[in-house]
Protein backbone atom coordinates (compact mmCIF):
# COMPACT_ATOMS: atom_id res chain seq x y z
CA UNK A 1 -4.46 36.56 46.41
CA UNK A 2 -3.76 39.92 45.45
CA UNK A 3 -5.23 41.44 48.51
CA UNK A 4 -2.79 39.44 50.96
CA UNK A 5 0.35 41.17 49.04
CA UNK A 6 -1.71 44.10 49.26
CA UNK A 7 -1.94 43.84 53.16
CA UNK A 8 1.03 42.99 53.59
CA UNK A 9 2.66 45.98 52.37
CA UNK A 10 0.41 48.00 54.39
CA UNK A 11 1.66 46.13 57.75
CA UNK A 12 4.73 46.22 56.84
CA UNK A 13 4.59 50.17 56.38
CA UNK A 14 2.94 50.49 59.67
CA UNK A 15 6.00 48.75 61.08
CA UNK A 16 8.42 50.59 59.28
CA UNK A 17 6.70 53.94 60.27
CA UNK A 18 6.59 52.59 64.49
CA UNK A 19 10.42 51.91 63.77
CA UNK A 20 10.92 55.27 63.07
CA UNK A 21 9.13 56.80 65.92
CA UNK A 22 10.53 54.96 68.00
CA UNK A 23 14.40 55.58 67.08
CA UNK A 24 14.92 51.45 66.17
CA UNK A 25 16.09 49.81 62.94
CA UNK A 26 13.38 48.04 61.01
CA UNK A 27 15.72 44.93 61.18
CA UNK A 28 14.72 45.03 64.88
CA UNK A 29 11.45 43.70 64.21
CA UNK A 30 9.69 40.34 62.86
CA UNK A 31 6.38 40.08 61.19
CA UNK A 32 5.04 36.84 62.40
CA UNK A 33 1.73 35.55 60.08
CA UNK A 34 -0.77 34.03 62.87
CA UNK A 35 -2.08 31.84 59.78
CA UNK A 36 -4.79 30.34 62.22
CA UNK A 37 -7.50 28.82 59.83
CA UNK A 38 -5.70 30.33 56.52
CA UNK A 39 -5.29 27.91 53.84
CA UNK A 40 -1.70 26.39 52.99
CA UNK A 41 -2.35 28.38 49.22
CA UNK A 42 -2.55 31.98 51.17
CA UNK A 43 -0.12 30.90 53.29
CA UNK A 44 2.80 30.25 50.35
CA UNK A 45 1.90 33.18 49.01
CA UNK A 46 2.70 35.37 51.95
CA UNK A 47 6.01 33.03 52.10
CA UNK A 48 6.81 33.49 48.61
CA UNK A 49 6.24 37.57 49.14
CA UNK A 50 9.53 37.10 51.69
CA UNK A 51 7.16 36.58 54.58
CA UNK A 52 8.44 33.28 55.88
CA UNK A 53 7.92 33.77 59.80
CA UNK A 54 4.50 31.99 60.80
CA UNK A 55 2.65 30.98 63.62
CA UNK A 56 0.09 28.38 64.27
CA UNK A 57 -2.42 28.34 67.38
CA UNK A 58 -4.22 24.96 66.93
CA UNK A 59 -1.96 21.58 66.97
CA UNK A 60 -4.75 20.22 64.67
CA UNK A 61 -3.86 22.87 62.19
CA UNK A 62 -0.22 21.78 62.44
CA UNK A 63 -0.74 19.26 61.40
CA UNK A 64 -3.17 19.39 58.64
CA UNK A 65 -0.75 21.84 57.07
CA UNK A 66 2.48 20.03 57.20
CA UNK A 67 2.35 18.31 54.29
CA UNK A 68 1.58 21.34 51.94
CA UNK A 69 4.16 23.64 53.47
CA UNK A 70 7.00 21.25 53.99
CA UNK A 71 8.25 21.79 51.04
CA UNK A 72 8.66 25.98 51.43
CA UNK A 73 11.31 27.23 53.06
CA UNK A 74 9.34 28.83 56.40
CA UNK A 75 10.08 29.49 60.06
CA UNK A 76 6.70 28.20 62.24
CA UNK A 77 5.76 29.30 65.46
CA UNK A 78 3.55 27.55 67.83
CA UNK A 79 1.70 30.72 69.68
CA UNK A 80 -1.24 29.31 70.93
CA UNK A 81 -2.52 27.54 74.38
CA UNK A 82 -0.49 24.31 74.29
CA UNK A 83 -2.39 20.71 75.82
CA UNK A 84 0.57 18.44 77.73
CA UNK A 85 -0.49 15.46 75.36
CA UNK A 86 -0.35 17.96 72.21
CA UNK A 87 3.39 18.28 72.65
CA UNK A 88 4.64 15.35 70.69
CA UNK A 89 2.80 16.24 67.84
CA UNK A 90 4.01 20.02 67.84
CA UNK A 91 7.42 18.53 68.12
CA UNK A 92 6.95 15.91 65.10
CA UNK A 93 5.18 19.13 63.06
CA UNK A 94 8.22 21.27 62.25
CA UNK A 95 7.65 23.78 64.89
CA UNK A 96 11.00 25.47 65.88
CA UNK A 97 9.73 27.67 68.79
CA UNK A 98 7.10 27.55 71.63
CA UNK A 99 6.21 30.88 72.52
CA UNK A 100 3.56 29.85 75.07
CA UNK A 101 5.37 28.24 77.67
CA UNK A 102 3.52 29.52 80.73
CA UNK A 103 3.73 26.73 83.69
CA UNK A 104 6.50 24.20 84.93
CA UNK A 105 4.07 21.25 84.32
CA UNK A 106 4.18 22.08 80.29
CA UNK A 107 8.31 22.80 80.44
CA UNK A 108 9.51 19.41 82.28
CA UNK A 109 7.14 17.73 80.05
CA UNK A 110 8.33 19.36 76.88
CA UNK A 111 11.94 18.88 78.28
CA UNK A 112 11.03 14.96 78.80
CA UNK A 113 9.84 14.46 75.56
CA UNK A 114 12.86 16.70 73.66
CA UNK A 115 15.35 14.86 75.19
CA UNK A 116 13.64 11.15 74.97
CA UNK A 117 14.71 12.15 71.14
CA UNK A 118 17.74 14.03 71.44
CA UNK A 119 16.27 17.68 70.41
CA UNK A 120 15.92 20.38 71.46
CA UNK A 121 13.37 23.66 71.24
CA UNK A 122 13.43 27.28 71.33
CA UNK A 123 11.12 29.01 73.81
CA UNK A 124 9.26 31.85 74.81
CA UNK A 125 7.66 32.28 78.41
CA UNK A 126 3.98 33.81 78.17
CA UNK A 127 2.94 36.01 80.92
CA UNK A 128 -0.51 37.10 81.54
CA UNK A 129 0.32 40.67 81.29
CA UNK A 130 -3.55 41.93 81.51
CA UNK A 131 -4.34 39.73 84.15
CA UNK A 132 -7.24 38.63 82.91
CA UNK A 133 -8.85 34.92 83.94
CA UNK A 134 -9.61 34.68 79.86
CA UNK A 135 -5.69 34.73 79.07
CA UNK A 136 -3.24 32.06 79.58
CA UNK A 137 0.00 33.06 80.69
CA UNK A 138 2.28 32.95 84.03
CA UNK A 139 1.32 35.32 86.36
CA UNK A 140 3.65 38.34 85.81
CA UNK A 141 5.00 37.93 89.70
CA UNK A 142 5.79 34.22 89.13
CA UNK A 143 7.62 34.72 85.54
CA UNK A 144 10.73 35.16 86.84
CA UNK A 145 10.64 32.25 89.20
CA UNK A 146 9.18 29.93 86.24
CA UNK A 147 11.88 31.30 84.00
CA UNK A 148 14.43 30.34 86.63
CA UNK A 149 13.13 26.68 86.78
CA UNK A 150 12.68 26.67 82.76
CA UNK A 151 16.54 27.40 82.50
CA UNK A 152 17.59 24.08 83.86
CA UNK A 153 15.86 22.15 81.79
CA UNK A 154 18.63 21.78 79.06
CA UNK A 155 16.59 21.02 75.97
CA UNK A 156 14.97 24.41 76.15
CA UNK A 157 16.13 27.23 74.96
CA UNK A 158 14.62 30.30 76.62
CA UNK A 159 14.79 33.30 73.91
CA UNK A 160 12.35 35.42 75.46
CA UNK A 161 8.83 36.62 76.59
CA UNK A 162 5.30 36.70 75.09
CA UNK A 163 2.25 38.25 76.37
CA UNK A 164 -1.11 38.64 74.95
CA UNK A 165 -1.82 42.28 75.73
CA UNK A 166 -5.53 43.40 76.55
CA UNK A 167 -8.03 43.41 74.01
CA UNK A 168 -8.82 47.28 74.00
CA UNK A 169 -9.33 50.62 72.40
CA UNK A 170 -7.31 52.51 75.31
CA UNK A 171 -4.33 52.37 74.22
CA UNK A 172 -2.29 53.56 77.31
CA UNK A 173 -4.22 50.55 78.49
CA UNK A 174 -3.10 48.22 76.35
CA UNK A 175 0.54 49.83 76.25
CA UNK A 176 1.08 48.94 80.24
CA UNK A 177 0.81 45.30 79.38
CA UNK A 178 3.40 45.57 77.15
CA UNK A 179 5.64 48.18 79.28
CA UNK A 180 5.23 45.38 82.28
CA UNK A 181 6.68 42.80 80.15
CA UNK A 182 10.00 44.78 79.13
CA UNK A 183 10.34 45.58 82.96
CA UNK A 184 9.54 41.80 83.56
CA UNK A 185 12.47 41.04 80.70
CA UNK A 186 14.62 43.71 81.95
CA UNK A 187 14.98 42.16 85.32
CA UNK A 188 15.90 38.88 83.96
CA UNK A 189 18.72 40.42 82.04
CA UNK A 190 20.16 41.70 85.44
CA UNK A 191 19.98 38.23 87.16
CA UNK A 192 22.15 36.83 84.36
CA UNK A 193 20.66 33.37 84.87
CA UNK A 194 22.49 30.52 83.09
CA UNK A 195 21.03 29.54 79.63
CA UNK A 196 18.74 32.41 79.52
CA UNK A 197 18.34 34.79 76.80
CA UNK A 198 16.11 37.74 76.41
CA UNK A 199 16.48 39.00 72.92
CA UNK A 200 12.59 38.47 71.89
CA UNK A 201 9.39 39.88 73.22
CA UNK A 202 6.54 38.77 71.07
CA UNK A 203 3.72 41.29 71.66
CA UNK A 204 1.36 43.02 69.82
CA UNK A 205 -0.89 42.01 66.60
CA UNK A 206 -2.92 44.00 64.12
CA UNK A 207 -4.30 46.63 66.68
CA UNK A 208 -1.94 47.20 68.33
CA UNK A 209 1.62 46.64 67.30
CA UNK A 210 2.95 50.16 67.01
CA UNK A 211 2.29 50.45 70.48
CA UNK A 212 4.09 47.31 70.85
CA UNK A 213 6.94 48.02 68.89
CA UNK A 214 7.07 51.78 70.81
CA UNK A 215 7.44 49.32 74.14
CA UNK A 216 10.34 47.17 72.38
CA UNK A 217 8.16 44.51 70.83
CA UNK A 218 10.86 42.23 68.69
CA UNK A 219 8.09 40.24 66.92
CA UNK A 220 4.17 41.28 66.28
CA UNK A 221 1.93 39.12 65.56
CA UNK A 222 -0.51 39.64 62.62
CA UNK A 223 -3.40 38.00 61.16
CA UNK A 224 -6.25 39.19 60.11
CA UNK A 225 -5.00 42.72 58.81
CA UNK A 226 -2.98 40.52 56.24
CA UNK A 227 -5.54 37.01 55.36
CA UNK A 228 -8.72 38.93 56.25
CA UNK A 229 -11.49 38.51 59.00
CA UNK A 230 -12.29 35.03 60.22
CA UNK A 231 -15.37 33.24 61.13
CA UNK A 232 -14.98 32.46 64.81
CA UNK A 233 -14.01 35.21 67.58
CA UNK A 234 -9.88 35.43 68.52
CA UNK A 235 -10.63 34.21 71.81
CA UNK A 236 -11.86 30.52 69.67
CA UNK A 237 -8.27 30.49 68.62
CA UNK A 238 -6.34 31.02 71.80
CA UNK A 239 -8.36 28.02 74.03
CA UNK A 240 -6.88 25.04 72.64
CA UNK A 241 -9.35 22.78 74.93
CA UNK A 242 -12.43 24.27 71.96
């Protein structure tokens, strides 16, 4: 276990370190575990180090967890590919934001189900910022439109934007997916739409977050630079119909 507190101080200097380069206060940003396929006993131990921000990609995993983490004080994230008929369990689970709303059909469906028992949920709309046919995510010139049609569904609460930026070396590369999503969440602000907020963009994850946080990332998501390589490829873990 060790080696996860270990990790995690490295991260979080990386973070601190983009923070400073980039002029912003390291209160600006949240470390969000992607604990995809990490055991509930790694996971309390990040918690218990002050790490309490999660995210889950897999219902299933939801699920399976629940019952060993319910009783830890934690913030979970869903932040993977979410299934229509997967969204009464992810409500049931404990999840308190969807960051991977990326198509009407999933937000009136979400909204029907919410308010069928009086909740609601936080949201993030994901926008295919790479454009690439492997990614989910609204297509960046629709994610205004679907924002627009998000907002009057009352039960939601739109926080922000996620994107999943490209899987790359290049880094100026990778750093126009993120710049396209600030300039995506930057017109937004200016059309002041009703019951719209745009404090959080979740982008960036091990490789990549101090370009993210350079490009005003608000949460990063890490996993395997804190709980270690996994068995299966990322792309596995962001297809929730495998």
């Amino acid at each position: 276990m060790d080696d996860i507190l270990h990790n995690l101080q490295v991260i979080n200097s990386r973070i601190e370190a983009a923070c400073m380069k980039s002029h912003r206060e390291r209160s600006e940003v949240k470390l969000l575990l992607a604990t995809k396929t990490v055991t509930p006993d790694r996971i309390i131990k990040a918690i218990e180090a002050g790490y309490n921000l999660i995210g889950e990609n897999k219902v299933q995993e939801v699920k399976e967890k629940y019952e060993a983490l319910k009783g830890i004080s934690h913030t979970k994230h869903f932040i993977g590919h979410l299934q229509t008929n997967k969204i009464k369990d992810v409500i049931k689970y404990g999840v308190t934001c969807i960051e991977t709303v990326d198509r009407i059909e999933l937000a009136q469906k979400l909204h029907q189900r919410l308010f069928s028992e009086n909740k609601t949920m936080e949201v993030l709309i994901q926008v295919n910022t790479s454009h690439e046919e492997s990614k989910f995510g609204a297509n960046p010139d629709d994610a205004i439109e679907l924002t627009k049609q998000a907002s009057q569904l009352e039960t939601l609460k739109i926080k922000g934007l996620m994107t999943i930026g490209l899987f790359s070396a290049e880094t100026e590369k990778v750093r126009s997916c993120f710049r396209l999503l600030k300039n995506i969440q930057q017109q937004i602000v200016a059309l002041k739409i009703p019951h719209v907020e745009m404090k959080e963009l979740s982008m960036g994850m091990s490789g990549d977050l101090e370009t993210a946080i350079e490009e005003g990332a608000t949460i990063v998501r890490v996993g395997t630079a804190v709980f270690g390589k996994r068995i299966y490829p990322d792309s596995y873990y962001w297809n929730e119909n495998k």
